[in-house]
Protein backbone atom coordinates (compact mmCIF):
# COMPACT_ATOMS: atom_id res chain seq x y z
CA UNK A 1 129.83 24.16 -169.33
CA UNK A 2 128.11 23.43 -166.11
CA UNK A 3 128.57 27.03 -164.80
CA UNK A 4 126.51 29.66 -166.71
CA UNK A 5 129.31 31.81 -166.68
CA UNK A 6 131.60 31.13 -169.86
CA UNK A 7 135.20 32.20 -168.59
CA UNK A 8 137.62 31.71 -171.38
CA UNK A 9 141.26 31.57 -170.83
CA UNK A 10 143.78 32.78 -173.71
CA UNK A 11 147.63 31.10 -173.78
CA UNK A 12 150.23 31.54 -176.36
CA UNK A 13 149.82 28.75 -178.09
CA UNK A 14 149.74 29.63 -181.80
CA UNK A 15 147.41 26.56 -183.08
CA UNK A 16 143.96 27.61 -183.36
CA UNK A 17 142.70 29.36 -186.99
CA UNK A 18 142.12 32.90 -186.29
CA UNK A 19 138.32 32.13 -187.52
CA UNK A 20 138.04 29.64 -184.04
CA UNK A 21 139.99 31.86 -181.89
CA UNK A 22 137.40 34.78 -182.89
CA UNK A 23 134.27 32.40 -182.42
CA UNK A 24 135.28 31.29 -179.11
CA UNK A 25 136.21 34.86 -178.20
CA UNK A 26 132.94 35.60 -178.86
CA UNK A 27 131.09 32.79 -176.75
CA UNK A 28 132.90 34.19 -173.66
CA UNK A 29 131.28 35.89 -170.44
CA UNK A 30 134.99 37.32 -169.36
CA UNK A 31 138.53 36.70 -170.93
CA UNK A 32 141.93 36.30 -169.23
CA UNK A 33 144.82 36.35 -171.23
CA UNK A 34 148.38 35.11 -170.38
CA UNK A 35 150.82 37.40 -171.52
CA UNK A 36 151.45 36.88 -174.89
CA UNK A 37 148.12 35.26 -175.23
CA UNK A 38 146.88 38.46 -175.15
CA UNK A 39 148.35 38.11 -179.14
CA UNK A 40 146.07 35.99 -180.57
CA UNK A 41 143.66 38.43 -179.50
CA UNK A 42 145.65 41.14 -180.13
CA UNK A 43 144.98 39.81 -184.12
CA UNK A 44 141.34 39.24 -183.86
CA UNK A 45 141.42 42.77 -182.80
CA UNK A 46 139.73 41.85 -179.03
CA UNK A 47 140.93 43.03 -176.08
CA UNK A 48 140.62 40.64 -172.97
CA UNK A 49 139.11 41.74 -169.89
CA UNK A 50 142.09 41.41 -168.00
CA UNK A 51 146.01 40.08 -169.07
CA UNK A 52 148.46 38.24 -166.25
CA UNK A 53 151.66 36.73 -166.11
CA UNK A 54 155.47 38.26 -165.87
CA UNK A 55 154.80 40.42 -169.40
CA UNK A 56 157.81 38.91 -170.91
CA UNK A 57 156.91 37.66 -174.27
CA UNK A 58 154.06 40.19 -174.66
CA UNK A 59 153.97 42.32 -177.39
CA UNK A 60 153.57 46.26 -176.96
CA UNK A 61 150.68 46.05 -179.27
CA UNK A 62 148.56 44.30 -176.27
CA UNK A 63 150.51 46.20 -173.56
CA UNK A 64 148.94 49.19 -175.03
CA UNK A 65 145.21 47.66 -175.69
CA UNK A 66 143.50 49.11 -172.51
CA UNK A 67 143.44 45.85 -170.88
CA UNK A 68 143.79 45.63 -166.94
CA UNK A 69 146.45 43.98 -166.19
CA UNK A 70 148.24 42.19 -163.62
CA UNK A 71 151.77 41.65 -163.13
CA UNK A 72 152.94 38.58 -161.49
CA UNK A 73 156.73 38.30 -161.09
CA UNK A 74 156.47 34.48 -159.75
CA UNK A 75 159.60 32.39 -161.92
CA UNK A 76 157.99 29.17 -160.18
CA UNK A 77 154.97 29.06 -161.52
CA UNK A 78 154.20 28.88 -165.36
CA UNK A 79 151.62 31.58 -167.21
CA UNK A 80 149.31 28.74 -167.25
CA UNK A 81 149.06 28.36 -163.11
CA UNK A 82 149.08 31.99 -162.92
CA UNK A 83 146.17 32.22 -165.02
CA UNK A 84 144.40 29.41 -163.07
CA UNK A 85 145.49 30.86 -159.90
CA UNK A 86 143.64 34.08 -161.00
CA UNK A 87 140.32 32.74 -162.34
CA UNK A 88 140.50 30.78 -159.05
CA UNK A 89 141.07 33.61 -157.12
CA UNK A 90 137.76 35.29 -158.82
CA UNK A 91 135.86 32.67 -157.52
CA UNK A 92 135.33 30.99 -160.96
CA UNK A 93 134.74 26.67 -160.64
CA UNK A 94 135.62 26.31 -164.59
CA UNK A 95 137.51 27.44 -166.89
CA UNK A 96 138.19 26.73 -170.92
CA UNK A 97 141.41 27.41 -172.03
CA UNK A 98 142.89 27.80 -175.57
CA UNK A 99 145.91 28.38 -177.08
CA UNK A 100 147.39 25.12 -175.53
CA UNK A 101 149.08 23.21 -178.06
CA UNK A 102 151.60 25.51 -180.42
CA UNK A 103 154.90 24.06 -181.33
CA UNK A 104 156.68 23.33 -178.27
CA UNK A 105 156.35 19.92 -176.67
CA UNK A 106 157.45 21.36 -173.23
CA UNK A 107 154.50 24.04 -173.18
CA UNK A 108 152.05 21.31 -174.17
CA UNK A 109 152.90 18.86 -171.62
CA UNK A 110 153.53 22.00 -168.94
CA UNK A 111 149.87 22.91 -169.40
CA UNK A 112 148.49 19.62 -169.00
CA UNK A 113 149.85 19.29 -165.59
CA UNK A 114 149.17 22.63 -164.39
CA UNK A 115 145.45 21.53 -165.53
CA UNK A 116 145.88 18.58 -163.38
CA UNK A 117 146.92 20.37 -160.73
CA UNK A 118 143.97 23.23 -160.40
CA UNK A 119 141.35 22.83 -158.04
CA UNK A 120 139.12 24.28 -161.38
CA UNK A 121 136.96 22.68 -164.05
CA UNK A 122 139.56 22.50 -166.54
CA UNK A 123 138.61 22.19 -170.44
CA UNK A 124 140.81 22.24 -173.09
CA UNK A 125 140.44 23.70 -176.80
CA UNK A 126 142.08 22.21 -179.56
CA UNK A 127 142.11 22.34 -183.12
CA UNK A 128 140.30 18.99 -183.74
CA UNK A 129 138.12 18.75 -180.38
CA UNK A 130 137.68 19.37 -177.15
CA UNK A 131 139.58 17.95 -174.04
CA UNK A 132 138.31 17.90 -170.20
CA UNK A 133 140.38 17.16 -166.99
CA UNK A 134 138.77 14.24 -165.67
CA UNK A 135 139.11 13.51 -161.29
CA UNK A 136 137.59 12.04 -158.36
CA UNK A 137 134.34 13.03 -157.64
CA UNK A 138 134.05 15.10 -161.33
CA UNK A 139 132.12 12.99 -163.33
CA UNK A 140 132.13 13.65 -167.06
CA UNK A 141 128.81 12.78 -168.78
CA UNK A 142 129.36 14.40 -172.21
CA UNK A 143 126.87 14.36 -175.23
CA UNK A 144 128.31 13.42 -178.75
CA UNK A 145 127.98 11.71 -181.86
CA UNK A 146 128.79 7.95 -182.70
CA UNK A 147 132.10 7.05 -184.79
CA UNK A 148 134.13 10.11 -183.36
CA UNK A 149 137.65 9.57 -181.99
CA UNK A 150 137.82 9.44 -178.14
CA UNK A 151 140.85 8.99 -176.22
CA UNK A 152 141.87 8.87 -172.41
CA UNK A 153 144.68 9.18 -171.11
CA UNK A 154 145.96 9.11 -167.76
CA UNK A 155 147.95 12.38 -166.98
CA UNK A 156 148.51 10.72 -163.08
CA UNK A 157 148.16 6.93 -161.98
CA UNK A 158 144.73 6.62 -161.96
CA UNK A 159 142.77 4.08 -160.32
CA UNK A 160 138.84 2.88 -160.91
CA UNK A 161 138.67 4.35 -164.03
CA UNK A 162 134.95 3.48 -166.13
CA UNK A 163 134.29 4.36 -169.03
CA UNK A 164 130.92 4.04 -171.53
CA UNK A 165 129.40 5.11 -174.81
CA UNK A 166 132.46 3.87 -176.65
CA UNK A 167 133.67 0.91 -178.82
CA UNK A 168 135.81 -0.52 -176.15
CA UNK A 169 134.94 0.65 -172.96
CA UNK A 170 137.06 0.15 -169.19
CA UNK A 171 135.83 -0.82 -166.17
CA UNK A 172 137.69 -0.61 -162.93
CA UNK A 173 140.93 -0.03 -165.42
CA UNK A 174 144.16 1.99 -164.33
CA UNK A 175 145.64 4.45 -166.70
CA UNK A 176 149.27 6.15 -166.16
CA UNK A 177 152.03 7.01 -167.96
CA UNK A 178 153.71 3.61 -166.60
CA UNK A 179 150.44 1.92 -167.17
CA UNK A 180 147.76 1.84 -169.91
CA UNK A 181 146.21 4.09 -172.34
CA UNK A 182 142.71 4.64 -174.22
CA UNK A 183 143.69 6.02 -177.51
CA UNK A 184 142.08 6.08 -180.62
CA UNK A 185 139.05 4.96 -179.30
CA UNK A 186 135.41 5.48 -180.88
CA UNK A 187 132.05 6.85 -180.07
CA UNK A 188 129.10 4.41 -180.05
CA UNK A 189 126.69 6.53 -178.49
CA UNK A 190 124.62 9.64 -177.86
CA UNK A 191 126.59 9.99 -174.64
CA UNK A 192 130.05 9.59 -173.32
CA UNK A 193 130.79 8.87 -169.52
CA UNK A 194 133.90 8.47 -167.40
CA UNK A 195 134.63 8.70 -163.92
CA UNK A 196 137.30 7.81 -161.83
CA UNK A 197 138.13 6.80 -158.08
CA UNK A 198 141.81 8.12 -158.02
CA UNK A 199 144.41 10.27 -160.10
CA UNK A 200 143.76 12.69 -163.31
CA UNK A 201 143.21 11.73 -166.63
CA UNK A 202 142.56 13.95 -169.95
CA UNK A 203 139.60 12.77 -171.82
CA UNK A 204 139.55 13.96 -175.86
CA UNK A 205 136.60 14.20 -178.12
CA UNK A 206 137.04 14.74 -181.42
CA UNK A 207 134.59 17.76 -182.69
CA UNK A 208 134.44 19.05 -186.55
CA UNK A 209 135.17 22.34 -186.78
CA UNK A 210 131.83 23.49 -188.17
CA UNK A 211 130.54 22.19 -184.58
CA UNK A 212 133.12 24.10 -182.26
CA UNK A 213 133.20 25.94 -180.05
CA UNK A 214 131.38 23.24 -177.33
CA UNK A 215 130.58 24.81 -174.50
């Protein structure tokens, strides 16, 4: 990450091996969980440095960890933003956040626009790579390996969209749900970049799971 400081974010998503939650656990500077993302700690037996969000899927296992933690009533605003809202709050310009995919499509797609919407650095953790929020005036220059699945997609109409270092690259090119897609793409380079004049997009780089966790 660009910042020094390695601020990892913990949601309820139950996708991650216990083996990559630990290891990125471990990489981390400072740890906020989301309620019951405090769980998948909870079972690595680590305790985050600080748990928020309306405490209603929590366990009383991580209630009772010694965590601080900070109840936010707010019915408007997912765990996710709450979370955001926080590390924002500490003054933090990125975040990575795991525990985002799970089982349910509404979480998935709920966290993806709550990542659009933060004013933060917003990575993403999966189980087979890594994912970044892409915007205007963030450029992503991002060092990889060639033949590794890339794909971008557009999570807002997005306008001026260039991207390099892959087998079929986009110049000028809109993305959007109503428009196109980059999926399924492939590395041909030491170096992946993509920038964009307008909207958000979610760029995905496929990582093996020896080489995770990318900071």
């Amino acid at each position: 990450m660009e910042n020094s400081l390695r601020l990892l974010g913990v949601l309820a998503g139950g996708d991650l091996s216990r083996d990559l939650v630990q290891r990125w656990a471990e990489g981390a500077d400072r740890i906020i969980a989301a309620d019951a993302g405090a769980d998948l700690l909870l079972a690595i037996e680590t305790v985050p440095d600080l748990i928020i969000g309306d405490m209603d899927s929590i366990s009383p296992g991580s209630l009772a960890s010694g965590a601080e933690q900070l109840f936010v009533a707010d019915q408007d605003t997912t765990d996710c933003d709450k979370l955001l809202g926080q590390a924002a709050q500490e003054g933090h310009p990125s975040i990575t956040l795991i525990g985002v995919e799970g089982d349910l499509p509404d979480h998935v797609l709920a966290t993806l626009q709550s990542a659009a919407r933060s004013e933060l650095d917003v990575r993403l953790a999966y189980r087979r790579g890594v994912g970044w929020i892409v915007k205007p005036g963030r450029p992503r220059r991002l060092a990889t390996k060639p033949g590794r699945r890339l794909s971008l997609l557009g999570l807002e109409p997005c306008d001026g969209v260039h991207l390099t270092g892959c087998q079929w690259p986009l110049k000028g090119a809109q993305l959007g749900i109503q428009k196109s897609t980059s999926i399924s793409n492939r590395t041909e380079a030491e170096q992946v970049t993509v920038t964009i004049d307008k909207g958000a997009a979610l760029l995905f780089i496929e990582y093996p799971v020896e080489e995770m966790p990318v900071w």
